[in-house]
Structures are given as structure tokens and as C-alpha cells.
C-alpha atoms as a PDB file:
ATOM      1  CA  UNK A   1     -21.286  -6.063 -16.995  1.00  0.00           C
ATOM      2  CA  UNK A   2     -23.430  -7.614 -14.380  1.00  0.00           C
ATOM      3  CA  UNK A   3     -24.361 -10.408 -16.135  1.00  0.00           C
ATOM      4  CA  UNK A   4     -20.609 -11.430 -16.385  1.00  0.00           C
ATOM      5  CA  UNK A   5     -19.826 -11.417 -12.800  1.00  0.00           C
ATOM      6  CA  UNK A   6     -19.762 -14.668 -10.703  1.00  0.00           C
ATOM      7  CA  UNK A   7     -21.099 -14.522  -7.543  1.00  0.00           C
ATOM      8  CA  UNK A   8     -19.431 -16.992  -4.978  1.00  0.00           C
ATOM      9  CA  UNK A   9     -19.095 -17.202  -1.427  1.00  0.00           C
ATOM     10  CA  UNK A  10     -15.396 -16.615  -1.330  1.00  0.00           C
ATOM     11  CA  UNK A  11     -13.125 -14.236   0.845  1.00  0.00           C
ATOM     12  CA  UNK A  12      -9.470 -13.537  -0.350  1.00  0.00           C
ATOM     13  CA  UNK A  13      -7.228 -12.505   2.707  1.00  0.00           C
ATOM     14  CA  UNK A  14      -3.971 -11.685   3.010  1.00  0.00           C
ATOM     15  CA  UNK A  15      -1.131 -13.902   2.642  1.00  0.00           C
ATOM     16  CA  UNK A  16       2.295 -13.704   3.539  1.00  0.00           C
ATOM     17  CA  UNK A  17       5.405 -13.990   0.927  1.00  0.00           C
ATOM     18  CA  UNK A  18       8.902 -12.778   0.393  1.00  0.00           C
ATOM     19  CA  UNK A  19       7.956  -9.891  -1.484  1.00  0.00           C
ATOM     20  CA  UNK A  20       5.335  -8.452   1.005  1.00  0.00           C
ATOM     21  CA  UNK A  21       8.601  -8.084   3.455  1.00  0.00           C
ATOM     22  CA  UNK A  22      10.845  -6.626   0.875  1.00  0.00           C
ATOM     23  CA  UNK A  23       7.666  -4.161   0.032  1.00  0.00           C
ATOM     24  CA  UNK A  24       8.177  -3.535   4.057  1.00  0.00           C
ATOM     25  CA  UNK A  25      12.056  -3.128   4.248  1.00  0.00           C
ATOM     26  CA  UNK A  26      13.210  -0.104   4.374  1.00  0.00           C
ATOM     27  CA  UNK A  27      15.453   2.194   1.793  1.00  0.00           C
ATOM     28  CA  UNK A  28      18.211   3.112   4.334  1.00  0.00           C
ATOM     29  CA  UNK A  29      19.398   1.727   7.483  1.00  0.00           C
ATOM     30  CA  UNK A  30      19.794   3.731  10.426  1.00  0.00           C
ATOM     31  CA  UNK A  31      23.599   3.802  10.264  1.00  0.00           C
ATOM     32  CA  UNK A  32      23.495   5.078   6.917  1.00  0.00           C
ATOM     33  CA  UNK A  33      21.066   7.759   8.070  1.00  0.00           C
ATOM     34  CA  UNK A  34      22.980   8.878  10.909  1.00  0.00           C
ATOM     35  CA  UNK A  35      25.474  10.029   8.915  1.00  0.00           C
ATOM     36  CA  UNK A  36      23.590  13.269   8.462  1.00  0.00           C
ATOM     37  CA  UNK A  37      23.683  16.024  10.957  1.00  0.00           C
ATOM     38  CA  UNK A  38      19.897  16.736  10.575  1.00  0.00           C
ATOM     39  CA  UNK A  39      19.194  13.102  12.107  1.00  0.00           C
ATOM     40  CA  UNK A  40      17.782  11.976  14.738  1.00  0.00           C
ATOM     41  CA  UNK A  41      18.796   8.777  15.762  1.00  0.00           C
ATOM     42  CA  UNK A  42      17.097   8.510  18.798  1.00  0.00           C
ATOM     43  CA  UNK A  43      13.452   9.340  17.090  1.00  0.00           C
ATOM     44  CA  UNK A  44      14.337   7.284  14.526  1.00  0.00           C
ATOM     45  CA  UNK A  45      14.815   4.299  16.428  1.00  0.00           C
ATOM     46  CA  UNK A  46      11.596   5.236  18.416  1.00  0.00           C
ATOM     47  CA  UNK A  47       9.837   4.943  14.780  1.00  0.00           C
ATOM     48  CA  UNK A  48      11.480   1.800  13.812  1.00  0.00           C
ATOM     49  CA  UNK A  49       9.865   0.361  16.733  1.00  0.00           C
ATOM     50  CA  UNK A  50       6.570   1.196  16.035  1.00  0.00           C
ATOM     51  CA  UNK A  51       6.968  -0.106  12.664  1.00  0.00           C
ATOM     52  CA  UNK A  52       7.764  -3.345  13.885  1.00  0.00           C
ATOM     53  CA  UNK A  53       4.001  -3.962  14.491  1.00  0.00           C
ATOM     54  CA  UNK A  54       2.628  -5.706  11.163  1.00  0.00           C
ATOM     55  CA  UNK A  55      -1.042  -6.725  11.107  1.00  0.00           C
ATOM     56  CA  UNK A  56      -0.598 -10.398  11.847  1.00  0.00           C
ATOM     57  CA  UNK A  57       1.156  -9.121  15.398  1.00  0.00           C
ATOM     58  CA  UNK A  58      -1.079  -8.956  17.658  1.00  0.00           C
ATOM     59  CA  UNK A  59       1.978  -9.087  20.800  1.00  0.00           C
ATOM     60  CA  UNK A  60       5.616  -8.227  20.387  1.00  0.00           C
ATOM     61  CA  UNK A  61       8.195  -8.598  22.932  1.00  0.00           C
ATOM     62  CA  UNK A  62      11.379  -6.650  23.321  1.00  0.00           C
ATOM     63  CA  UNK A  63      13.341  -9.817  22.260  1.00  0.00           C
ATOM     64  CA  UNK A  64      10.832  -9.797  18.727  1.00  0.00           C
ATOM     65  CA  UNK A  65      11.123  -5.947  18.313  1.00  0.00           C
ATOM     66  CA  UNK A  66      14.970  -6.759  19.059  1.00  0.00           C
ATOM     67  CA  UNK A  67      15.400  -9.161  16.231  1.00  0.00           C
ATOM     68  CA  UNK A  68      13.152  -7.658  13.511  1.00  0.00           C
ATOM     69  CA  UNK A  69      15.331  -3.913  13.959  1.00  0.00           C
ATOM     70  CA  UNK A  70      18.342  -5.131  14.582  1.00  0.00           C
ATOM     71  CA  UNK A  71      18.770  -3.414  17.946  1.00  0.00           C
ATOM     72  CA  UNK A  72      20.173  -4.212  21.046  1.00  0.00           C
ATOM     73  CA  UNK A  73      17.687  -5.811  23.568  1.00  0.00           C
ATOM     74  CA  UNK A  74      18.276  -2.751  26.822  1.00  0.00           C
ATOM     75  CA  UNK A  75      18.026  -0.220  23.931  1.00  0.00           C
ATOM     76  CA  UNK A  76      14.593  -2.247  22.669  1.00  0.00           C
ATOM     77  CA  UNK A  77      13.683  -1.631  26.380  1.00  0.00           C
ATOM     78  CA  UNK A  78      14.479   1.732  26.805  1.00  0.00           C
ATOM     79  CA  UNK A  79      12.197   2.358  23.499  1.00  0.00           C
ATOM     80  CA  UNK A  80       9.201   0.255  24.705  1.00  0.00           C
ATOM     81  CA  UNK A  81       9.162   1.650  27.753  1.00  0.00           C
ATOM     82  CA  UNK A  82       9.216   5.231  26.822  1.00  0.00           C
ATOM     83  CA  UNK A  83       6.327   4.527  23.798  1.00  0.00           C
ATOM     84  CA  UNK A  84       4.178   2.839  26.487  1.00  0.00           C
ATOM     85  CA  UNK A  85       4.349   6.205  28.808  1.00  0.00           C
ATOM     86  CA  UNK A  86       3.643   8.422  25.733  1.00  0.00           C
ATOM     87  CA  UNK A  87       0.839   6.188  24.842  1.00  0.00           C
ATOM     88  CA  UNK A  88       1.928   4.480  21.677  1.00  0.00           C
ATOM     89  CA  UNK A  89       2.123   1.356  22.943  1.00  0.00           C
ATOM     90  CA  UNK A  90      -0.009  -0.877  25.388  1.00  0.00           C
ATOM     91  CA  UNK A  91       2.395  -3.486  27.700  1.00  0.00           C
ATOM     92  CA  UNK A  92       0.356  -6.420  28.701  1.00  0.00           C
ATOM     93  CA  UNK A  93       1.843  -7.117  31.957  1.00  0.00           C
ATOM     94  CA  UNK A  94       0.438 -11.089  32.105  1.00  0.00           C
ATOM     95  CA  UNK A  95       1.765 -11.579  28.641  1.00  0.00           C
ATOM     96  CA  UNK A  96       4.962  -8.872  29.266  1.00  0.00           C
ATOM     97  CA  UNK A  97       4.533  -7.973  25.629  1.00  0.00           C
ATOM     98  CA  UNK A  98       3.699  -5.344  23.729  1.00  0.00           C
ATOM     99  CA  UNK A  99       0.760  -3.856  21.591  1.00  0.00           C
ATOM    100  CA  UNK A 100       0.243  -0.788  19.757  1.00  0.00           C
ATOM    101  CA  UNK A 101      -1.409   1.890  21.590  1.00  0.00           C
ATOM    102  CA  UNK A 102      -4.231   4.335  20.701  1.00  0.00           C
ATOM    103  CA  UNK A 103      -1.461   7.311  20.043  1.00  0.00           C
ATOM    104  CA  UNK A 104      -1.122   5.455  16.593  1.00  0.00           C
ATOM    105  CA  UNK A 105      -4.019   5.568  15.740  1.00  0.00           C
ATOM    106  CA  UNK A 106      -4.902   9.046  16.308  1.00  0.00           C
ATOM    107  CA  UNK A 107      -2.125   9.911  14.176  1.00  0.00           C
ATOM    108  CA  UNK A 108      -3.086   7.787  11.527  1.00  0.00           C
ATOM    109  CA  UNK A 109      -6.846   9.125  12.125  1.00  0.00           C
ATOM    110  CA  UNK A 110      -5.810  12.741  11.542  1.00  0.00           C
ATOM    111  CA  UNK A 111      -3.451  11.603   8.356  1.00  0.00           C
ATOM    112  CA  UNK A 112      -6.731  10.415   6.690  1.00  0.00           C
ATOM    113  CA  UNK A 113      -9.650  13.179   7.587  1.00  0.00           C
ATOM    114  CA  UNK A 114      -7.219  15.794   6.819  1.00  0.00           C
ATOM    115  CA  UNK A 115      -6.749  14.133   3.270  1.00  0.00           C
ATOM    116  CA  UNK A 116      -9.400  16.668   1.059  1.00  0.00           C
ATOM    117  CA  UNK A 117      -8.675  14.007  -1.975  1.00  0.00           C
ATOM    118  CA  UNK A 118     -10.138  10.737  -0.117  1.00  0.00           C
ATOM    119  CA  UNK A 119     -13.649  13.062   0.814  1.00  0.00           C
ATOM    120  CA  UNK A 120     -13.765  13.803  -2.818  1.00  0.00           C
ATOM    121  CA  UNK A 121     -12.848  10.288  -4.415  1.00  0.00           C
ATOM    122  CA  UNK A 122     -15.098   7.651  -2.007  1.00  0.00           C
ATOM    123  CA  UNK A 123     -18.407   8.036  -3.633  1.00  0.00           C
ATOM    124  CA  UNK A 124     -16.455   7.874  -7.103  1.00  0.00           C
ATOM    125  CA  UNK A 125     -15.012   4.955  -5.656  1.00  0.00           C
ATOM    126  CA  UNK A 126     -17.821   3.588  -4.726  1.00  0.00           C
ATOM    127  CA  UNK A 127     -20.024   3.900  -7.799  1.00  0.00           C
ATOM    128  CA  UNK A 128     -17.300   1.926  -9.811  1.00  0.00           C
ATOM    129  CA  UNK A 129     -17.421  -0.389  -7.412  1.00  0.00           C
ATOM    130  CA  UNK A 130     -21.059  -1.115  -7.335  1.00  0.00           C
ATOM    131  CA  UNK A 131     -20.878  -1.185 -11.437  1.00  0.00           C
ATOM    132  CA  UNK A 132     -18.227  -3.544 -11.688  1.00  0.00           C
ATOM    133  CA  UNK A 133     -18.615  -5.943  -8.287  1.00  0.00           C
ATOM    134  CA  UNK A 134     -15.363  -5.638  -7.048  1.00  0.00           C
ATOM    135  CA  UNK A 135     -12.964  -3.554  -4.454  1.00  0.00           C
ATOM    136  CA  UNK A 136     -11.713   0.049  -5.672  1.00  0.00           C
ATOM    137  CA  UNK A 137      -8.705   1.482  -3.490  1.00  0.00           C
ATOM    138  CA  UNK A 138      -6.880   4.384  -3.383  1.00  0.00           C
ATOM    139  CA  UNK A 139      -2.764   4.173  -1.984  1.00  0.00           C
ATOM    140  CA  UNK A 140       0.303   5.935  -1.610  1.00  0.00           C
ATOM    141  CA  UNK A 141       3.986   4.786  -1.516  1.00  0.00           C
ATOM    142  CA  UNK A 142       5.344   3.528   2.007  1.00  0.00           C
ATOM    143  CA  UNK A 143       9.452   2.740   1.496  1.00  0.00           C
ATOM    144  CA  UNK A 144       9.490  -0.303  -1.076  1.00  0.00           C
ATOM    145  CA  UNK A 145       5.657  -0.857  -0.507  1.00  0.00           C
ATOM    146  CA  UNK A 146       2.227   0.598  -0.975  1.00  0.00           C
ATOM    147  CA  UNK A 147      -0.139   1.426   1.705  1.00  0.00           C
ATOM    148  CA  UNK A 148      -3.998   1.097   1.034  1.00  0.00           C
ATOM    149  CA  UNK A 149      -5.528   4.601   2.521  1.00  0.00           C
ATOM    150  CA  UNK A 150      -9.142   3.796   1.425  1.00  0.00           C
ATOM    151  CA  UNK A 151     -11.446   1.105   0.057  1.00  0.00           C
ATOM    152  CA  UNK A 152     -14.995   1.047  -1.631  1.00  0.00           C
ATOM    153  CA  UNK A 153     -16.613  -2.861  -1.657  1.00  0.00           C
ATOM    154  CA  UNK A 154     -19.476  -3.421  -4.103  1.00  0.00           C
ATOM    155  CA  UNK A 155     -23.114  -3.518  -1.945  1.00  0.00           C
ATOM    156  CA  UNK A 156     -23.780  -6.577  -3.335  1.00  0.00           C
ATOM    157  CA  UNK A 157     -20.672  -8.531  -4.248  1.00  0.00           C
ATOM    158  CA  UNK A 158     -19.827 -11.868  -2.150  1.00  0.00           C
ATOM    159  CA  UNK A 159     -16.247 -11.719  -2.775  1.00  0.00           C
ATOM    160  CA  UNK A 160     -13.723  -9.304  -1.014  1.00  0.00           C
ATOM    161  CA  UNK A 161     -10.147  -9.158  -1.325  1.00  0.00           C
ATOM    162  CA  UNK A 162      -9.751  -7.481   2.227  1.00  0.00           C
ATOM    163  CA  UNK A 163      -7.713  -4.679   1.888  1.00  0.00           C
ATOM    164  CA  UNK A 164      -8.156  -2.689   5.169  1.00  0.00           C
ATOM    165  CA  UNK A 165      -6.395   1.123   5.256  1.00  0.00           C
ATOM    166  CA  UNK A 166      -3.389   0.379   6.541  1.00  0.00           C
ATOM    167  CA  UNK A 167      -2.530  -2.989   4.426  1.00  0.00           C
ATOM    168  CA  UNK A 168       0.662  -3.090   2.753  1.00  0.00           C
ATOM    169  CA  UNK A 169       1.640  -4.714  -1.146  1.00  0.00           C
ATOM    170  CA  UNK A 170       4.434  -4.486  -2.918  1.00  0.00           C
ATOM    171  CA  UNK A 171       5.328  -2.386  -5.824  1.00  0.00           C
ATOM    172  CA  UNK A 172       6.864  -4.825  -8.556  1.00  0.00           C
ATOM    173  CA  UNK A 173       3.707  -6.733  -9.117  1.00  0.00           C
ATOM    174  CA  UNK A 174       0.716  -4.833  -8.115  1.00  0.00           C
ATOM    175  CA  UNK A 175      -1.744  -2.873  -9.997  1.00  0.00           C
ATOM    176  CA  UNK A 176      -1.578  -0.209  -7.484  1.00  0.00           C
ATOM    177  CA  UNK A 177       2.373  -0.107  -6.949  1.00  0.00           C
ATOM    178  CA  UNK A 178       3.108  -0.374 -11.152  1.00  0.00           C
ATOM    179  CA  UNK A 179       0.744   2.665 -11.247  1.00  0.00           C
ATOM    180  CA  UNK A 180       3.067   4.471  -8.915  1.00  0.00           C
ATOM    181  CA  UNK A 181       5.900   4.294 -11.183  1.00  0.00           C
ATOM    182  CA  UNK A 182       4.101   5.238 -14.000  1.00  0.00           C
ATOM    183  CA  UNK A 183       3.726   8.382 -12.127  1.00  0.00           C
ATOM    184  CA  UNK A 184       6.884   8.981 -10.681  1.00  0.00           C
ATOM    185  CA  UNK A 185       9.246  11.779 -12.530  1.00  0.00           C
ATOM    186  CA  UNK A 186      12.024   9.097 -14.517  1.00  0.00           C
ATOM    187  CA  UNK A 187      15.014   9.928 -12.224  1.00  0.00           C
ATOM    188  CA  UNK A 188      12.670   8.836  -8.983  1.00  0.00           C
ATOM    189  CA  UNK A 189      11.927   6.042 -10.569  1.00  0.00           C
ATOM    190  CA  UNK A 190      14.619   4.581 -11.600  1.00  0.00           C
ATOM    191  CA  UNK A 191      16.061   5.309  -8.478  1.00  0.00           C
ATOM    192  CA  UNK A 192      13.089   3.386  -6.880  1.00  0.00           C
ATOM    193  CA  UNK A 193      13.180   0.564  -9.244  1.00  0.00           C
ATOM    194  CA  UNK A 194      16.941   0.318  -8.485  1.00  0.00           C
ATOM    195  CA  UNK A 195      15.858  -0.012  -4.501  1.00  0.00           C
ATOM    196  CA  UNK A 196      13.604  -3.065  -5.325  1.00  0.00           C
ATOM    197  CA  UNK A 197      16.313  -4.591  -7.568  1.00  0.00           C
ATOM    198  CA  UNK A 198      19.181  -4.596  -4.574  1.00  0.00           C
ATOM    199  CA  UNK A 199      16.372  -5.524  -1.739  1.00  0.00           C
ATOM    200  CA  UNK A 200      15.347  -8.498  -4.090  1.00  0.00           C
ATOM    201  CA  UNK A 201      17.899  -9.627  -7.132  1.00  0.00           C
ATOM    202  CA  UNK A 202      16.925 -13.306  -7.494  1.00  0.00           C
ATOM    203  CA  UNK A 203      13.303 -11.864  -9.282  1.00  0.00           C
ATOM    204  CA  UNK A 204      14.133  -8.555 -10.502  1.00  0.00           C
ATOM    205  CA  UNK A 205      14.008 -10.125 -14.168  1.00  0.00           C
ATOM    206  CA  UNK A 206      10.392 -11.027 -13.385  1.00  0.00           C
ATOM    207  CA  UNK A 207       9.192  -8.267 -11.782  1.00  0.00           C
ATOM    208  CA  UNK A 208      11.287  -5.612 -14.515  1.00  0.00           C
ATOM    209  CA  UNK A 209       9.378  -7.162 -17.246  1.00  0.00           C
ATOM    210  CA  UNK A 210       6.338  -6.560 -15.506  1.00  0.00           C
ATOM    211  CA  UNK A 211       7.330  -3.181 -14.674  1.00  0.00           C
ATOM    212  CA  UNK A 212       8.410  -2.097 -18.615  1.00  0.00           C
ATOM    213  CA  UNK A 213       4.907  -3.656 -19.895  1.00  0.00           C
ATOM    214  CA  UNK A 214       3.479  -1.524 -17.240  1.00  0.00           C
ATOM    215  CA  UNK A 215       5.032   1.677 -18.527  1.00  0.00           C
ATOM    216  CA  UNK A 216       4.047   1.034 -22.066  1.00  0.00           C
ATOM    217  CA  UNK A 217       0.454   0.219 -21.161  1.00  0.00           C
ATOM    218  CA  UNK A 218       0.610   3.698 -19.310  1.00  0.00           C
ATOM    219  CA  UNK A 219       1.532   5.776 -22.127  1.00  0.00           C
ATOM    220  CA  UNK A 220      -0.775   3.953 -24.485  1.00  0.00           C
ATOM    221  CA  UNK A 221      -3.735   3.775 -22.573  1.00  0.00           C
ATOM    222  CA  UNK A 222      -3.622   5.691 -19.229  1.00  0.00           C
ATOM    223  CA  UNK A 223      -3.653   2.622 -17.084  1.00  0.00           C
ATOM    224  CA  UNK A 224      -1.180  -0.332 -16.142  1.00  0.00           C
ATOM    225  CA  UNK A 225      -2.342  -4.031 -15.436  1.00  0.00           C
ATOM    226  CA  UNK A 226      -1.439  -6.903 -12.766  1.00  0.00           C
ATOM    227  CA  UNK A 227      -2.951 -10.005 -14.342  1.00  0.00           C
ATOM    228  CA  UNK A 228      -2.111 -13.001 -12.295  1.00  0.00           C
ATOM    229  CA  UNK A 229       1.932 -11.239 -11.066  1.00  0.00           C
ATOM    230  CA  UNK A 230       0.737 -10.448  -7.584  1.00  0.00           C
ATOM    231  CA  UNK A 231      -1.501 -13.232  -6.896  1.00  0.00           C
ATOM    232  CA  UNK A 232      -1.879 -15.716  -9.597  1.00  0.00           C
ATOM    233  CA  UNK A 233      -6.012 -15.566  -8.225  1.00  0.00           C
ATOM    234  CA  UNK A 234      -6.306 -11.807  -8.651  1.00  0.00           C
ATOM    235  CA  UNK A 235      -6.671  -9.947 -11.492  1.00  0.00           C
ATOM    236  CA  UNK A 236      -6.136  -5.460 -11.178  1.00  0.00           C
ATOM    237  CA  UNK A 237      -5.693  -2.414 -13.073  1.00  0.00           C
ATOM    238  CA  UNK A 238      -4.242   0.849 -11.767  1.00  0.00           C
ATOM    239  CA  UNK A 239      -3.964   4.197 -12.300  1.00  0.00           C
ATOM    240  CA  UNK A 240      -2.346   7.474 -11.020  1.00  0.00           C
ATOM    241  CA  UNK A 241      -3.516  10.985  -9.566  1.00  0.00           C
ATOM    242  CA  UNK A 242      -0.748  13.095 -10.243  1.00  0.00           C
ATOM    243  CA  UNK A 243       0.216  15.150  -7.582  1.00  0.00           C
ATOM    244  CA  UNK A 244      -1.668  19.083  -7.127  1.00  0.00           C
ATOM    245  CA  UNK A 245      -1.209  21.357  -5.012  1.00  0.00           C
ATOM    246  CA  UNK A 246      -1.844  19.734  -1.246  1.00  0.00           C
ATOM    247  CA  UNK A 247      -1.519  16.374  -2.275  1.00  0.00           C
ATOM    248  CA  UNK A 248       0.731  13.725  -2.870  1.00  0.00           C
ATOM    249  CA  UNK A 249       1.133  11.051  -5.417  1.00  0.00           C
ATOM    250  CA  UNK A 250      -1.607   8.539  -5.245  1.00  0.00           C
ATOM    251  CA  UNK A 251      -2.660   5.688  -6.961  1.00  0.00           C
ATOM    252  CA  UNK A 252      -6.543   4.555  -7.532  1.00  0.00           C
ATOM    253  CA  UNK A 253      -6.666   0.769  -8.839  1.00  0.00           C
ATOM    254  CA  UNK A 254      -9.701  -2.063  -9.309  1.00  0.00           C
ATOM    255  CA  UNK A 255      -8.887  -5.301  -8.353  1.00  0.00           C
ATOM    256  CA  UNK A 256     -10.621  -8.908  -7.845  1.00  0.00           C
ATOM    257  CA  UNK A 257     -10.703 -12.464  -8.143  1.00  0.00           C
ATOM    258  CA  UNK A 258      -9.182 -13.337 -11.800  1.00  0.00           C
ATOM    259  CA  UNK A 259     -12.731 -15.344 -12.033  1.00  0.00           C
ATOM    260  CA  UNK A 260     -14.761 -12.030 -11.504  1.00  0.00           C
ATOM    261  CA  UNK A 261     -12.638  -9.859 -13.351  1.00  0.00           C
ATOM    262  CA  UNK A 262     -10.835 -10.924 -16.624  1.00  0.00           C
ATOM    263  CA  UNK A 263      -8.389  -9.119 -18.668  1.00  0.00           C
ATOM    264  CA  UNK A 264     -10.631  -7.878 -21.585  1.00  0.00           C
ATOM    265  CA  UNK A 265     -13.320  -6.212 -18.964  1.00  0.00           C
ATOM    266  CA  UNK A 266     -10.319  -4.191 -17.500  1.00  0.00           C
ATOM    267  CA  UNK A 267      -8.861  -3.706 -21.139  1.00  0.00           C
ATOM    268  CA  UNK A 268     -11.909  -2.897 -22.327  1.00  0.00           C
ATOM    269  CA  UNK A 269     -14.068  -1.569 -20.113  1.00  0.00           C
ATOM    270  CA  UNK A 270     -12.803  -0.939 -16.506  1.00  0.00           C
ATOM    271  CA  UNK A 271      -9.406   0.593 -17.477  1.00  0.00           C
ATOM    272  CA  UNK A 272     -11.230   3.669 -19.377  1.00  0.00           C
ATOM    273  CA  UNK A 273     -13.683   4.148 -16.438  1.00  0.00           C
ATOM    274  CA  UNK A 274     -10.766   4.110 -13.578  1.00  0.00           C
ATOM    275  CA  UNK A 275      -8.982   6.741 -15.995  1.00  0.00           C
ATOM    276  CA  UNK A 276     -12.174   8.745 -16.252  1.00  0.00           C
ATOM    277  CA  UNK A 277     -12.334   8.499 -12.072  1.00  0.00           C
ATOM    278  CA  UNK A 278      -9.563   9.609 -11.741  1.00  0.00           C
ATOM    279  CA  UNK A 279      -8.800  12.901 -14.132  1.00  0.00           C
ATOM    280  CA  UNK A 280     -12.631  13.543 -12.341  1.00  0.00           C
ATOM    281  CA  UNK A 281     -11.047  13.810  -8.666  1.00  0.00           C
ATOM    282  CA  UNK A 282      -8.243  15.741  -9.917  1.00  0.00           C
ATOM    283  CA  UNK A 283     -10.449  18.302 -11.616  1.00  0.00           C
ATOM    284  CA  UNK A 284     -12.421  18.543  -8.058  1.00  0.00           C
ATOM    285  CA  UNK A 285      -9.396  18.386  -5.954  1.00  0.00           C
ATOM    286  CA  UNK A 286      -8.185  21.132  -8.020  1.00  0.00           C
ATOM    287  CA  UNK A 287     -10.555  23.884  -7.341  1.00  0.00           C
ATOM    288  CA  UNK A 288      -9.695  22.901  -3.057  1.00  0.00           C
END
């Protein structure tokens, strides 16, 4: 396989579209949630805060934080300022914005060494990734989007797609989220798919044509494809852990430049090896 691989001096980062928002949105507003006795508005609104920080913001403001939740600016305040004495946030008083604080990511910290599965998969990971030159990731489901957890680079590849833990995609049209809803129970699902259709009607056709290929390539072969529907540069296959006891649904997927990695090496060979990964780190995360 290594003689097939093209080695360039290129770096894929992120880029912003439409759907990475919608993959961001979330499935019900906070008047719809409040509804429920259980809730916590308050919290909840603490949260939505916090989420407002993407990682192109560096900075926020109250006035940003106030347009992007929808909340009124002396509520924003309120928010800030309590998050900023609990440590979540960092004000920068010469700038009189906002940053996220190191109380995130100690939580976020925690979420991933106490994750058994991603001390099990990374060498795996890695060893795929050194055979086939490319980036293998492992994600979960975040609202309408996926949320990388872990990544494994190829030693000696010179092209990176730069997907730090933490980076968000969206479902529709990514190896990684079509995976997801292979592995979903039908009635979550279609509830899900039904969620991406009302957050973004004008290319539901596209994206449910990718999604029903997606399916039948799961049940065929164990694995799902995103040639070109995500990026029209980047080529991925994906693949599902199911979830056992301690763990929740993940997905594992192989992705690079479409010029490094063409359809018949994932069809072919790729696809069966990612499969193979992955009923591997289920076996092991069994016997945890």
C-alpha cells in the first residue's frame, strides 16, 4: 500500500460551512426543555454559555455569547460572571471579553482518561495509521454533530487533516457521523435523521441519499463510506463499536486527502482492516 501513497507537503484544516453549524445546533431549545419539572434552567443556560466557545473563538463578549444563545444581555452577564468565579471562564479585563477557563478542561481531561476503550484502541489506531499513511479517529455523537475524542497520525505521512479531540463534523456526510447511524437502534435513528432534516431541509435530499447508501454498505460490508460528500478533497470510511457494558456508542473511521486515499483502497483494503480494528477493541474492552 505504500507504494500508492503520495507524499506532499499539504495540511488540510478546518473550514467553516453551513452544515458544521447545523452539526452544532442543538435538538431542543431551552423553552422547550423547561417544560419539564426535572430541568434546570438556570444550569442549563450556564452550559449553553460555555458552548458558545467554538475553536475559531479565541474572545467572546457578553454581547457575542448574547447573540449566538439567544439570551438577554444582563442574564449573559450574570452567567459570565458567575463561570469566571467558578473558574470556567477567564475575563480579559483589557479586552473585557471572555475565554474559556481551565475548569473545562479538567472536565474534559477526566471524560477522556476515564474512557478504558480509548487506552485500548490508540496503538490499534495507530498501527493502521502507520500502514495506510493517513489519520485514524475515534468519535461519539454531540447533538446533530460528532466530536473527535482521539486521533492516531501516520509517523511518516506529510499530510494531516487536523482533527484535534474536541473538533466537531457533521453527521449527514461524514464517514464518522454515517457510521453512527449505522449503529444506532432504527427508532433512534430515524428520530435523529428526522432532527437533521428540520435543522437543514434545503439538502436533506442530498445528504438522505448519502445516508441510505451508507446503511446498505453497512449491512453488506461492515463499513460505510464518505467519498468526496463532506469535503469534495477528502476521501473516509467508518465504522461502529457497538456499545458494552461501560461504554457508549462510538465510531472509529480512516480518513485523508481523496489523492492519498481512493475509493478501491478503502473498498478493498482499508474497510476490512478498520472492521477487523474494531470487533478487536470490542473483544478487549469486553473482558474490562
Amino acid at each position: 500500500m505504500h507504494n500508492n501513497m503520495a507524499h506532499n507537503n499539504t495540511t488540510l484544516d478546518n473550514r467553516g460551512s453551513k452544515a458544521e453549524l447545523i452539526a452544532m445546533d442543538g435538538l431542543d431549545s431551552l423553552e422547550e426543555n423547561s417544560k419539564d419539572r426535572q430541568f434546570v434552567t438556570a444550569l442549563a443556560r450556564g452550559l449553553e454559555v460555555l458552548r458558545c466557545f467554538k475553536p475559531r473563538d479565541r474572545h467572546l463578549g457578553n454581547q457575542d455569547i448574547a447573540e449566538r444563545t439567544g439570551l438577554p444581555k444582563p442574564t449573559v452577564s450574570r452567567l459570565t460572571y458567575t463561570l469566571t468565579r467558578m473558574g470556567y471562564l477567564y475575563h480579559d479585563e483589557k479586552l473585557g471579553k471572555y475565554q474559556l477557563g481551565t475548569g473545562v478542561l479538567s472536565l474534559g481531561f477526566s471524560l477522556l482518561t476515564n474512557m478504558d476503550v480509548l487506552k485500548i484502541a490508540r496503538p490499534m489506531m495507530q498501527e493502521l495509521a502507520d500502514y495506510s499513511h493517513t489519520v485514524v479517529s475515534v468519535g461519539t455523537r454531540d447533538r446533530l454533530g460528532m466530536i473527535y475524542l482521539d486521533g492516531r497520525h501516520s509517523t511518516d505521512a506529510t499530510v494531516s487533516l487536523r482533527r484535534e479531540p474536541g473538533t466537531r463534523v457533521p453527521i449527514a456526510t461524514t464517514a464518522m457521523g454515517r457510521a453512527l447511524l449505522c449503529g444506532l437502534p432504527e427508532n433512534e435513528r430515524e428520530q435523529l435523521m428526522n432532527n437533521i432534516r428540520q435543522r437543514d431541509p434545503d439538502n436533506w435530499p442530498k445528504h438522505q441519499a448519502g445516508i441510505e447508501q451508507a446503511l446498505r454498505d453497512y449491512h453488506e460490508r461492515g463499513f460505510c463510506l464518505s467519498i468526496g460528500d463532506w469535503r469534495s478533497d477528502v476521501n473516509a470510511i467508518g465504522v461502529p463499536m457497538l456499545p458494552i457494558a461501560g461504554t457508549r456508542l462510538l465510531t472509529f473511521n480512516c480518513a485523508a486527502p481523496s489523492f492519498v486515499l481512493r475509493q478501491h483502497m478503502l473498498e478493498d483494503d482499508i474497510g476490512p482492516r478498520l472492521v477487523n480494528l474494531v470487533r478487536t477493541i470490542e473483544a478487549e474492552a469486553a473482558r474490562y
